[in-house]
Protein backbone atom coordinates (compact mmCIF):
# COMPACT_ATOMS: atom_id res chain seq x y z
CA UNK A 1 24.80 -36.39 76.35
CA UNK A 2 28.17 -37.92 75.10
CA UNK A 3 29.52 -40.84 76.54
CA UNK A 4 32.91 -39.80 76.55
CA UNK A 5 34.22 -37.25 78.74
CA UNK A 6 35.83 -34.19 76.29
CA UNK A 7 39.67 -33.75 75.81
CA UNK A 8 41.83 -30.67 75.95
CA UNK A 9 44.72 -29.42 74.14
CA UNK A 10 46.67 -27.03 76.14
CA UNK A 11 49.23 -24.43 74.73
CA UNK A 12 52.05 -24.12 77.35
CA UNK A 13 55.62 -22.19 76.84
CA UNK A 14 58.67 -23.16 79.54
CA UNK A 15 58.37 -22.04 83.06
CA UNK A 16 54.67 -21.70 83.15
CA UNK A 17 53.11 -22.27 86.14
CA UNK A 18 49.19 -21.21 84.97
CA UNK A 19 50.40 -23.70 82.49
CA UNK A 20 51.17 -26.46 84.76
CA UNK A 21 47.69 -25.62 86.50
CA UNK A 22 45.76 -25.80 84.03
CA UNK A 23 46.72 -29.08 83.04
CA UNK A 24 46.93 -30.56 87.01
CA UNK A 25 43.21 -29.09 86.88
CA UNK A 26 42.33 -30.88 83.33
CA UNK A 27 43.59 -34.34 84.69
CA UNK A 28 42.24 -34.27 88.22
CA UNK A 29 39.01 -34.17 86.06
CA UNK A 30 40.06 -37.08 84.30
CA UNK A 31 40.17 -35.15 80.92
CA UNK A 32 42.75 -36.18 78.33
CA UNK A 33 45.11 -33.46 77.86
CA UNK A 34 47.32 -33.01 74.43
CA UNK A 35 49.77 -30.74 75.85
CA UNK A 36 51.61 -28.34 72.87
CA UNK A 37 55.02 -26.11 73.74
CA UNK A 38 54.72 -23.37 71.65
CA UNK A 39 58.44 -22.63 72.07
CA UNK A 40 58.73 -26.13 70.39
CA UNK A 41 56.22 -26.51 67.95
CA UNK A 42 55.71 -24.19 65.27
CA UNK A 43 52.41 -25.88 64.22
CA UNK A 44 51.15 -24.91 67.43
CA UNK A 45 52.50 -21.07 67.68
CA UNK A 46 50.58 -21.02 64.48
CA UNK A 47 47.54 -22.24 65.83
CA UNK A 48 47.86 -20.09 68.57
CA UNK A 49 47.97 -16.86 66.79
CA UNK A 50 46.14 -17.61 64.25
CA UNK A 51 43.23 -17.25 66.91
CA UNK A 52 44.68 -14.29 68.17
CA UNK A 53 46.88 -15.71 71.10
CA UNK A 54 49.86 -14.26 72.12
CA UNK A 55 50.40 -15.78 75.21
CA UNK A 56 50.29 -19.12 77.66
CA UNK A 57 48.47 -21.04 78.69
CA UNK A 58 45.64 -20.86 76.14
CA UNK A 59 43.36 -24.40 76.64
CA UNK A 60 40.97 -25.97 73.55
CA UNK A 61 38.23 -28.01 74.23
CA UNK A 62 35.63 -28.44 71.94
CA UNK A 63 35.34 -25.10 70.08
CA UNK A 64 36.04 -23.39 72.78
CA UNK A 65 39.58 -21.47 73.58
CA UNK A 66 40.15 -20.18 77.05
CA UNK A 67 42.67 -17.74 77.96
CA UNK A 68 44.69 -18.36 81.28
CA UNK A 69 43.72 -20.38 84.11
CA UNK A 70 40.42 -19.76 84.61
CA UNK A 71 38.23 -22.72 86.44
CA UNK A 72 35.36 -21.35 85.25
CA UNK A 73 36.06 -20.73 81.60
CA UNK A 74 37.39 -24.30 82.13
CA UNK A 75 34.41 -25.96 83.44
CA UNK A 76 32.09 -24.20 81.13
CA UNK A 77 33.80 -25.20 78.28
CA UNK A 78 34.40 -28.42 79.64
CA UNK A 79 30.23 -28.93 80.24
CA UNK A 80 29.82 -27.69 76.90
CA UNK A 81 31.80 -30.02 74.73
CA UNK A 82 30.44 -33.19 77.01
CA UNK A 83 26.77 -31.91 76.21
CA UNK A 84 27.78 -32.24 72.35
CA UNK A 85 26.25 -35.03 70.30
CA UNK A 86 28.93 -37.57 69.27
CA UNK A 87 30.15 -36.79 65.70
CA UNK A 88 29.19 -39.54 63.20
């Protein structure tokens, strides 16, 4: 198992509040969050739909993307990437 704990980049858009849970629920974890507004950056609009996102919040972690705020998507995802061997 990895040492260090997995990050997250969250896509967010103004006035989100899944948004802003999502990323309360990341850091009460203790997870580094890179947070992206899509509204903002066109890098990460292009990101987004280039995996076929159309809306916020969508959360990376690992390989994983997870639609929403789902705790469960969350933690699965968030299991996953710390089971991961460390890259070399």
């Amino acid at each position: 198992m990895s040492a260090e704990r997995p990050s997250a980049t969250v896509y967010t858009s103004p006035h989100c509040s899944p948004c802003r849970q999502v990323i309360a629920f990341l850091r009460d974890r203790g997870v580094p969050v890179d947070v992206r507004d899509v509204t903002a950056d066109a890098a990460a609009l292009g990101e987004l739909e280039a995996e076929g996102y159309l809306t916020t919040p969508v959360t990376r972690i690992g390989d994983r993307w997870i639609a929403g705020f789902r705790r469960s998507g969350l933690e699965a995802a968030l299991a996953a990437a710390a089971a991961e061997p460390p890259a070399d």
